[in-house]
N, C-alpha and C. Protein backbone atom coordinates (compact mmCIF):
# COMPACT_ATOMS: atom_id res chain seq x y z
N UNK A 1 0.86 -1.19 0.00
CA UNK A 1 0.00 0.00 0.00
C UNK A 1 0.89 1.24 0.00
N UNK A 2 0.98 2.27 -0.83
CA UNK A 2 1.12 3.15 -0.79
C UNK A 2 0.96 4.08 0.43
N UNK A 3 1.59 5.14 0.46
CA UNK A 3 1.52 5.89 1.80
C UNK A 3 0.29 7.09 1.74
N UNK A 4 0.08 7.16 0.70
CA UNK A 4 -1.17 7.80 0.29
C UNK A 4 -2.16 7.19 0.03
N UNK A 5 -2.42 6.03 0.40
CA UNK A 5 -3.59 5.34 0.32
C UNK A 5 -4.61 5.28 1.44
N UNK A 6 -5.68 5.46 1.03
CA UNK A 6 -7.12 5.26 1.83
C UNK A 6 -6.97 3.78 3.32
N UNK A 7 -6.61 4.04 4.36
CA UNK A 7 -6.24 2.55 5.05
C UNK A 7 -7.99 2.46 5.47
N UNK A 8 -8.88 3.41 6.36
CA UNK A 8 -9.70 2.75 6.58
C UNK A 8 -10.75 3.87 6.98
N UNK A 9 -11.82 3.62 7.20
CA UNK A 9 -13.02 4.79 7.44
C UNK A 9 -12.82 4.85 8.42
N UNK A 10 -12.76 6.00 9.49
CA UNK A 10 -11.94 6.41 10.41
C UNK A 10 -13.41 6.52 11.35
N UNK A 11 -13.69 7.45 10.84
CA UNK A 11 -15.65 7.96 11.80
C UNK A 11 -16.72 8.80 10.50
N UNK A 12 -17.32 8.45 10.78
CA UNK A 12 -18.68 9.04 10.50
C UNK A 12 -18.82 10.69 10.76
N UNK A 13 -18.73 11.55 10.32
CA UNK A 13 -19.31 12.97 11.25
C UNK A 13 -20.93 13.11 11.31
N UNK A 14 -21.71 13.54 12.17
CA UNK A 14 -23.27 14.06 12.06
C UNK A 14 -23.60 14.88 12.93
N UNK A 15 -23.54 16.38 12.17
CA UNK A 15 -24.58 17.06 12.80
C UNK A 15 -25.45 16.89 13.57
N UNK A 16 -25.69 17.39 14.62
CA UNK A 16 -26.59 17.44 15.76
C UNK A 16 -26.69 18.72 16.72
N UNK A 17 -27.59 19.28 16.81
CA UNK A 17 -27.92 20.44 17.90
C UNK A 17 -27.81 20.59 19.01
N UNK A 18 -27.57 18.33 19.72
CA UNK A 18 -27.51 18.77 20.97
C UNK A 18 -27.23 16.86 21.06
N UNK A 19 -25.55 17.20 21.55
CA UNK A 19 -24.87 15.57 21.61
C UNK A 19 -25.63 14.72 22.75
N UNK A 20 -26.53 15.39 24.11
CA UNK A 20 -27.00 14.92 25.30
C UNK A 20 -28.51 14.42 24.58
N UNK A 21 -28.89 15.39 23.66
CA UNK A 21 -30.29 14.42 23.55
C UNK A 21 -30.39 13.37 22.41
N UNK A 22 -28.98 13.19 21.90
CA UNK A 22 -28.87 12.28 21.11
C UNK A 22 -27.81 10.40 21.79
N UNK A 23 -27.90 11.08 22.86
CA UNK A 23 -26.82 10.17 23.07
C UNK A 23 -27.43 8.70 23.76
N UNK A 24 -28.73 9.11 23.92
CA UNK A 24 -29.14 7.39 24.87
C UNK A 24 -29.21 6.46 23.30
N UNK A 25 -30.01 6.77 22.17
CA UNK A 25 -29.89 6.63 20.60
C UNK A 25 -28.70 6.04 20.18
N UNK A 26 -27.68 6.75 20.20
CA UNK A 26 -26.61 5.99 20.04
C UNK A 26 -26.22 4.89 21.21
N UNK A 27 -26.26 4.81 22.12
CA UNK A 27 -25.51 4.20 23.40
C UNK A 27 -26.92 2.92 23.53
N UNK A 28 -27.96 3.52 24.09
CA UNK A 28 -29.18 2.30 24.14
C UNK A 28 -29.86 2.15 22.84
N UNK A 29 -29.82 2.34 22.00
CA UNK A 29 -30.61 1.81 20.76
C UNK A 29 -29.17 1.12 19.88
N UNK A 30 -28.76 2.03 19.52
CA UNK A 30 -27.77 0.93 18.40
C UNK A 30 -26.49 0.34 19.52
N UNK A 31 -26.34 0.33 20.62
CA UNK A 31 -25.30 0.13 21.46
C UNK A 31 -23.86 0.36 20.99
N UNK A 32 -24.06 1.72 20.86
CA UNK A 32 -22.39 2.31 20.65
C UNK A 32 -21.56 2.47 21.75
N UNK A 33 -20.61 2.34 22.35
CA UNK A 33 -19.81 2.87 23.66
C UNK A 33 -19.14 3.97 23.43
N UNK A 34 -20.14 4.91 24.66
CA UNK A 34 -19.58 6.28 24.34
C UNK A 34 -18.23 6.32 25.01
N UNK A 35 -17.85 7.36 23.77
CA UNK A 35 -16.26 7.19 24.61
C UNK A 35 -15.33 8.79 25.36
N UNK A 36 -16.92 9.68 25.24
CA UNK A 36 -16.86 10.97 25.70
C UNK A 36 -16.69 12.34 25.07
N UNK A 37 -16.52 13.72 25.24
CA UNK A 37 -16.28 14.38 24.29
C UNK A 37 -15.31 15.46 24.31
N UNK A 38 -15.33 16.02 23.27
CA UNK A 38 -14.32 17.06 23.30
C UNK A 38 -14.49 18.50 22.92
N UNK A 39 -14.40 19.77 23.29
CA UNK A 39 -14.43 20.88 22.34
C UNK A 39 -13.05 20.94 21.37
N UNK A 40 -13.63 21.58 20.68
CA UNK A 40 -12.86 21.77 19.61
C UNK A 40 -12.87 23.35 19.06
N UNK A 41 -12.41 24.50 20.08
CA UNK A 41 -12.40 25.40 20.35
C UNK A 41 -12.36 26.32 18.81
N UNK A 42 -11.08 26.07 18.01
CA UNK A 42 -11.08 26.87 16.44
C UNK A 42 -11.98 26.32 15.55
N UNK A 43 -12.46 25.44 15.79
CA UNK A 43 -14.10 24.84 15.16
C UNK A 43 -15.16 25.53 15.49
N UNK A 44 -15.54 25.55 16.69
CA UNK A 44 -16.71 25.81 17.23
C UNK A 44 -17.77 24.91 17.84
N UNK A 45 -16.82 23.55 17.61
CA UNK A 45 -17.39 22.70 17.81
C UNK A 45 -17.67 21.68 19.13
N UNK A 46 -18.28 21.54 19.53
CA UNK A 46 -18.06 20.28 20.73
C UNK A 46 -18.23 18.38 19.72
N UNK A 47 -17.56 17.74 20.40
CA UNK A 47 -17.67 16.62 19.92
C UNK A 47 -18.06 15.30 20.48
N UNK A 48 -18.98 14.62 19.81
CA UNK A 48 -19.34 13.53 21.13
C UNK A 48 -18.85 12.14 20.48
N UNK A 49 -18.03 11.36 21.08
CA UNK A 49 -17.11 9.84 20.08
C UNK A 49 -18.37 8.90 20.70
N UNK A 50 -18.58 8.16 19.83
CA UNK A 50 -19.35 6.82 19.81
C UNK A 50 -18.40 6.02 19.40
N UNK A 51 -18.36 4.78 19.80
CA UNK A 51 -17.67 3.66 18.70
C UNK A 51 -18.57 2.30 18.71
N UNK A 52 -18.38 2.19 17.68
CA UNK A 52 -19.12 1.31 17.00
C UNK A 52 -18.06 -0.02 16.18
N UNK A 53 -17.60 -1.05 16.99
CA UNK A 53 -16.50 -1.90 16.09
C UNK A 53 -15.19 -0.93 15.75
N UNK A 54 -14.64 -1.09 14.94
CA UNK A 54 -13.49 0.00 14.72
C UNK A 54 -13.72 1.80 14.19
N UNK A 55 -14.84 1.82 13.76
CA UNK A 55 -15.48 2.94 13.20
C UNK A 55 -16.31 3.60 14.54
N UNK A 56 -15.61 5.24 14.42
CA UNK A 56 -16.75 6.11 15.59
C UNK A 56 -17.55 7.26 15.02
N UNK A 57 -18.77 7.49 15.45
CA UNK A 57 -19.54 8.17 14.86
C UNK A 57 -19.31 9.29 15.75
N UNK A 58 -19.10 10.74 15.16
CA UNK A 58 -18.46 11.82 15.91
C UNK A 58 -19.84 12.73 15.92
N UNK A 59 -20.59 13.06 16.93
CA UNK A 59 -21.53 13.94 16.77
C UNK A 59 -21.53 15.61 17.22
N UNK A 60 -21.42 16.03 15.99
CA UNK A 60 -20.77 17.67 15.97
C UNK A 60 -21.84 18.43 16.12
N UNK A 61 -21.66 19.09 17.71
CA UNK A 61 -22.76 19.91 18.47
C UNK A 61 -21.94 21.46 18.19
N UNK A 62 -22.69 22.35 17.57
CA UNK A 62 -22.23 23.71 17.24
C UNK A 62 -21.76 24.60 18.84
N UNK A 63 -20.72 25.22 19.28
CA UNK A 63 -20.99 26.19 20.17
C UNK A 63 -20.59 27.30 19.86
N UNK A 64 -21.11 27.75 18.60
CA UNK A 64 -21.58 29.05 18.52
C UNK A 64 -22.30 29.11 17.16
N UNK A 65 -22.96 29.94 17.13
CA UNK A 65 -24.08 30.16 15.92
C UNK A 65 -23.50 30.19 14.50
N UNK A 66 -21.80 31.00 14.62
CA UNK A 66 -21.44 31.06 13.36
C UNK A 66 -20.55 29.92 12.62
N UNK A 67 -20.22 28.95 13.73
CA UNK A 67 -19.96 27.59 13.34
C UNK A 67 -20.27 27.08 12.19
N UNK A 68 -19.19 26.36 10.86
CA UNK A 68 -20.37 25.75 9.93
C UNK A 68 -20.82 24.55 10.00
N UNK A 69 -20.90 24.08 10.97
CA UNK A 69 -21.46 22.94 11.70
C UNK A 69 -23.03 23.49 11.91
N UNK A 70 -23.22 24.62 12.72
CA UNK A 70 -24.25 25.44 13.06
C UNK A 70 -24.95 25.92 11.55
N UNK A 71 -24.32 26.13 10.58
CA UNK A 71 -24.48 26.49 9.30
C UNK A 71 -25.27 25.68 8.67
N UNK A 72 -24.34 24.28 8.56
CA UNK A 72 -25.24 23.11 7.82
C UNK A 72 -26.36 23.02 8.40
N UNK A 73 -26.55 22.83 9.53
CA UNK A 73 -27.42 22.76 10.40
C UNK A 73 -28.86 23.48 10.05
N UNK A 74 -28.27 24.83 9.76
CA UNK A 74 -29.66 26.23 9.48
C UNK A 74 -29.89 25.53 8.16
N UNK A 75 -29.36 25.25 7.06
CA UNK A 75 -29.60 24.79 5.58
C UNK A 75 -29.78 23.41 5.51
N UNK A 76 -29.53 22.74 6.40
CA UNK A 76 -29.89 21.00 6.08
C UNK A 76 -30.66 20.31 7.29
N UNK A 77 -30.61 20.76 8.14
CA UNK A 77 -31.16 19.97 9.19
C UNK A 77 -29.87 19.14 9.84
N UNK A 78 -30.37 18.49 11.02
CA UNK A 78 -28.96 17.88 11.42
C UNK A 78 -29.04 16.29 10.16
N UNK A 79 -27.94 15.63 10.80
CA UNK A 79 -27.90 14.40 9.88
C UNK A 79 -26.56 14.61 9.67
N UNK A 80 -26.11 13.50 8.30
CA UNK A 80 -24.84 13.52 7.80
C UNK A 80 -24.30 14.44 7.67
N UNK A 81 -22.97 14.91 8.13
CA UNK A 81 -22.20 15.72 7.73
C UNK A 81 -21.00 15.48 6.65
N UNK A 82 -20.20 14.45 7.53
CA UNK A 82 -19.25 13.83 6.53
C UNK A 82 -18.71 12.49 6.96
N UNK A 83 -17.41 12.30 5.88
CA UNK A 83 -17.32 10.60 6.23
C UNK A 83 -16.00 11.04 6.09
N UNK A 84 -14.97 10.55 7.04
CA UNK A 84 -13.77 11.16 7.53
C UNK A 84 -12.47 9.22 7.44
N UNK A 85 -11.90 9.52 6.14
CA UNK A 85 -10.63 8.30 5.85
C UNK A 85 -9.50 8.57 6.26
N UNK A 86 -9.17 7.65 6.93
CA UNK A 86 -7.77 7.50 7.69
C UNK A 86 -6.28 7.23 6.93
N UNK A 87 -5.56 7.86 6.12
CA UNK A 87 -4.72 7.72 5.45
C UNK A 87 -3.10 7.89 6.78
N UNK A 88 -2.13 7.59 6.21
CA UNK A 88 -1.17 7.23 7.15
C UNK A 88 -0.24 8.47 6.69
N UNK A 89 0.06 9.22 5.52
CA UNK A 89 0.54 10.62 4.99
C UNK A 89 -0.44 11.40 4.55
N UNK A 90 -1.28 12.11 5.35
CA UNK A 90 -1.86 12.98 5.23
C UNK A 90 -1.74 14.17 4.21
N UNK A 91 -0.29 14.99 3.70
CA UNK A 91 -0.04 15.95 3.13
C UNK A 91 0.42 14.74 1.87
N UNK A 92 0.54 13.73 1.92
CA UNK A 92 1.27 13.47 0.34
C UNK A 92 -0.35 12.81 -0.04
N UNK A 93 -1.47 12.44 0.90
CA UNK A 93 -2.94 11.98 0.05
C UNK A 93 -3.36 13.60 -0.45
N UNK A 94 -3.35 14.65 0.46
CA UNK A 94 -3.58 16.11 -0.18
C UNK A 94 -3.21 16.43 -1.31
N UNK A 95 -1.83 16.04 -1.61
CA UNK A 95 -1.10 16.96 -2.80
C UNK A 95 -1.53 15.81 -3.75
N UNK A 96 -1.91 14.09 -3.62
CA UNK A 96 -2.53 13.32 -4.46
C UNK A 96 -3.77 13.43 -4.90
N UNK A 97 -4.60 14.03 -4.17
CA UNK A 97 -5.94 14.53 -4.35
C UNK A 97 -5.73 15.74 -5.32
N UNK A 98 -5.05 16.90 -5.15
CA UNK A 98 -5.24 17.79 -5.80
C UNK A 98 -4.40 17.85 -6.80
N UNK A 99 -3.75 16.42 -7.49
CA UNK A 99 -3.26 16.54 -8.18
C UNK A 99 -4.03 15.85 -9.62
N UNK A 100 -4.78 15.24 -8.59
CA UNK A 100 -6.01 14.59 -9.35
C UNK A 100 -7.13 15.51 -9.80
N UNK A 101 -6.71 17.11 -9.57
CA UNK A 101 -8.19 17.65 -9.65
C UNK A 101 -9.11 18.02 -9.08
N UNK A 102 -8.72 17.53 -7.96
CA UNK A 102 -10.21 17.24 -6.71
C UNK A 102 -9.78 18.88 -5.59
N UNK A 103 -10.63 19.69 -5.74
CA UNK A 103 -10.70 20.87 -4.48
C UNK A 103 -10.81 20.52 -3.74
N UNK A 104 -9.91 21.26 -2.67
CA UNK A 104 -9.41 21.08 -1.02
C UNK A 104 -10.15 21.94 -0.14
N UNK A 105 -10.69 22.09 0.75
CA UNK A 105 -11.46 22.84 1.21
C UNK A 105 -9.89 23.35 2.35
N UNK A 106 -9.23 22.57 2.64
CA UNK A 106 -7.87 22.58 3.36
C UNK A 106 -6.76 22.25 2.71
N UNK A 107 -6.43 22.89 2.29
CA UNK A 107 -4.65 22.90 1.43
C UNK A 107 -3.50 22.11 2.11
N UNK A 108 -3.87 22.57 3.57
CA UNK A 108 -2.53 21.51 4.40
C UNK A 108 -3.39 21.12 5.81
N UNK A 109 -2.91 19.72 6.26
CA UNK A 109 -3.57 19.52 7.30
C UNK A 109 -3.52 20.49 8.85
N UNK A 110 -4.70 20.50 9.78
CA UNK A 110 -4.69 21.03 10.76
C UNK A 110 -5.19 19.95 11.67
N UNK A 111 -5.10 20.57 13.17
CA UNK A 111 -5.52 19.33 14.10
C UNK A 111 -6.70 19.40 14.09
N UNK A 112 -7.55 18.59 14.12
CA UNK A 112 -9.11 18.57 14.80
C UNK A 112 -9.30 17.22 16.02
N UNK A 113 -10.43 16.73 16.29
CA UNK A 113 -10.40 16.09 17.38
C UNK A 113 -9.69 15.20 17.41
N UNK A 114 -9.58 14.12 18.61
CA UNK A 114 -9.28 12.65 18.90
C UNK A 114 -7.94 12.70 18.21
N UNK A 115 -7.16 13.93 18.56
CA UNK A 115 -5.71 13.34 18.04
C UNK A 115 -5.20 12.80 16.73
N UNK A 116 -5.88 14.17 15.62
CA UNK A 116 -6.15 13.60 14.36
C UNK A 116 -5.87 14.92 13.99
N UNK A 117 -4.62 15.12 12.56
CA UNK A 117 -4.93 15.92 11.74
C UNK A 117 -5.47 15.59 10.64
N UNK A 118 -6.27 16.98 9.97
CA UNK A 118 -7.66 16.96 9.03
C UNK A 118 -7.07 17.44 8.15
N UNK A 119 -8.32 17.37 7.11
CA UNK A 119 -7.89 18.14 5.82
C UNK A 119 -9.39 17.62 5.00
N UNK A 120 -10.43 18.67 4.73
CA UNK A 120 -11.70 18.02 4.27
C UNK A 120 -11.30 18.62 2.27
N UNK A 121 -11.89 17.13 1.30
CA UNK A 121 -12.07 17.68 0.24
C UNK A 121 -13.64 18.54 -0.14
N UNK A 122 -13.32 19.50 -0.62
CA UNK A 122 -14.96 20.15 -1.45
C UNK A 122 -15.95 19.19 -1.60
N UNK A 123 -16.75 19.31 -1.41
CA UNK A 123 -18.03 18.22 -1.65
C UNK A 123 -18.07 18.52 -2.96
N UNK A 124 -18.42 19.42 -3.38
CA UNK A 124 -18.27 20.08 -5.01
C UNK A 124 -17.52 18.71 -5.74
N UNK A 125 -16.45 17.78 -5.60
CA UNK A 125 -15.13 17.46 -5.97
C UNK A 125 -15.80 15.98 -6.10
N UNK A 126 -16.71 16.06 -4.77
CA UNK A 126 -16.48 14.37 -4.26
C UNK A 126 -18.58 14.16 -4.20
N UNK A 127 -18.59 14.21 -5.75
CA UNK A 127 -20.66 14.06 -5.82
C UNK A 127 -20.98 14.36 -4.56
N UNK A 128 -21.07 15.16 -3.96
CA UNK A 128 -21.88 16.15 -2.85
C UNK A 128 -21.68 15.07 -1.15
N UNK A 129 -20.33 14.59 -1.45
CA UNK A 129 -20.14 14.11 0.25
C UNK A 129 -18.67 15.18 0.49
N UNK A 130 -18.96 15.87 1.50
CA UNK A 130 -18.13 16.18 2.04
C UNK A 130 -17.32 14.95 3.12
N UNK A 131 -15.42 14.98 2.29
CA UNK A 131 -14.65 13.76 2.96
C UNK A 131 -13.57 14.63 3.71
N UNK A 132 -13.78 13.95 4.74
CA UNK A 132 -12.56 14.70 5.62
C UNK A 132 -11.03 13.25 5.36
N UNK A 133 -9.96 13.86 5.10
CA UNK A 133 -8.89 13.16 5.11
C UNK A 133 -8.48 13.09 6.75
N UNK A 134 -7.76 11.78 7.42
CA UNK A 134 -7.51 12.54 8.64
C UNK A 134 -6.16 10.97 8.96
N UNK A 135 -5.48 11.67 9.72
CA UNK A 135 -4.22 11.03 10.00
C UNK A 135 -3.77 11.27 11.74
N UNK A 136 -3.61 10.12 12.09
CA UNK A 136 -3.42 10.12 14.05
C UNK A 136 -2.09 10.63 13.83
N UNK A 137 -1.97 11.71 14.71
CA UNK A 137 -1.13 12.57 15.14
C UNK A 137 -0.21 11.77 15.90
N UNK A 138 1.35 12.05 15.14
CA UNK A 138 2.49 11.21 15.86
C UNK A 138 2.61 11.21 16.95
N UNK A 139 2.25 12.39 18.02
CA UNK A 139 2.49 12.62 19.54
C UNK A 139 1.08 11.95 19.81
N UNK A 140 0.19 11.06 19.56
CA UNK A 140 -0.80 10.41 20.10
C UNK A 140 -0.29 9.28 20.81
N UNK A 141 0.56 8.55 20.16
CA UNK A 141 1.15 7.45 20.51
C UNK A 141 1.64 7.42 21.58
């Protein structure tokens, strides 16, 4: 495998207005183990980890209005946000993506939650799913 290759679907993202009234749903209905949350302060975001088998469903609660979490939210309702792949070189799948053509909504990776730098492509790019690229941060280990 290449070092720019897709290794595995990392988490799920979904909008939600409010991670507490969604969380018995995930935890007593589909039995996810919550695994707690995080803000995510240059987001705007708070974050709530589910896991589900190797895959966690990240539920992105806006804390503040101008959030585009809060955004999608006003124009879509909550629900899917995005679907976030775990590549192992983060900046060489970027410069492979956009060498392919495909718009970056992030040019170079930044940190976002769970010890992960990001990097989302344009939905525009990718038939209307917004994909977050994301790679575990060497100091996680």
């Amino acid at each position: 495998m290449a070092a720019a290759d897709v290794k595995a679907v990392n988490h799920i993202g979904i909008a939600v207005r409010s991670i507490e009234a969604q969380k018995e749903y995930y935890t007593e209905v589909l039995g996810a183990l919550f695994e707690g949350e995080e803000v995510v302060a240059d987001q705007k975001v708070k974050v709530g980890f589910f896991r589900v088998g190797p895959v966690r469903f990240e539920l992105l609660e806006p804390t503040d209005p101008t959030s585009t979490v809060a955004t999608f939210i006003e124009k879509k309702g909550e629900g899917l946000h995005h679907v976030a792949l775990e590549v192992d070189d983060i900046n060489a799948r970027i410069a492979d993506v956009k060498a392919k053509g495909l718009r970056m909504i992030d040019e170079k990776a930044r940190p976002g939650s769970h010890h992960l730098q990001i990097a989302f492509v344009h939905p525009k790019s990718t038939f209307g799913v917004l994909t977050e690229l994301c790679e575990v941060s060497k100091d996680a280990h």
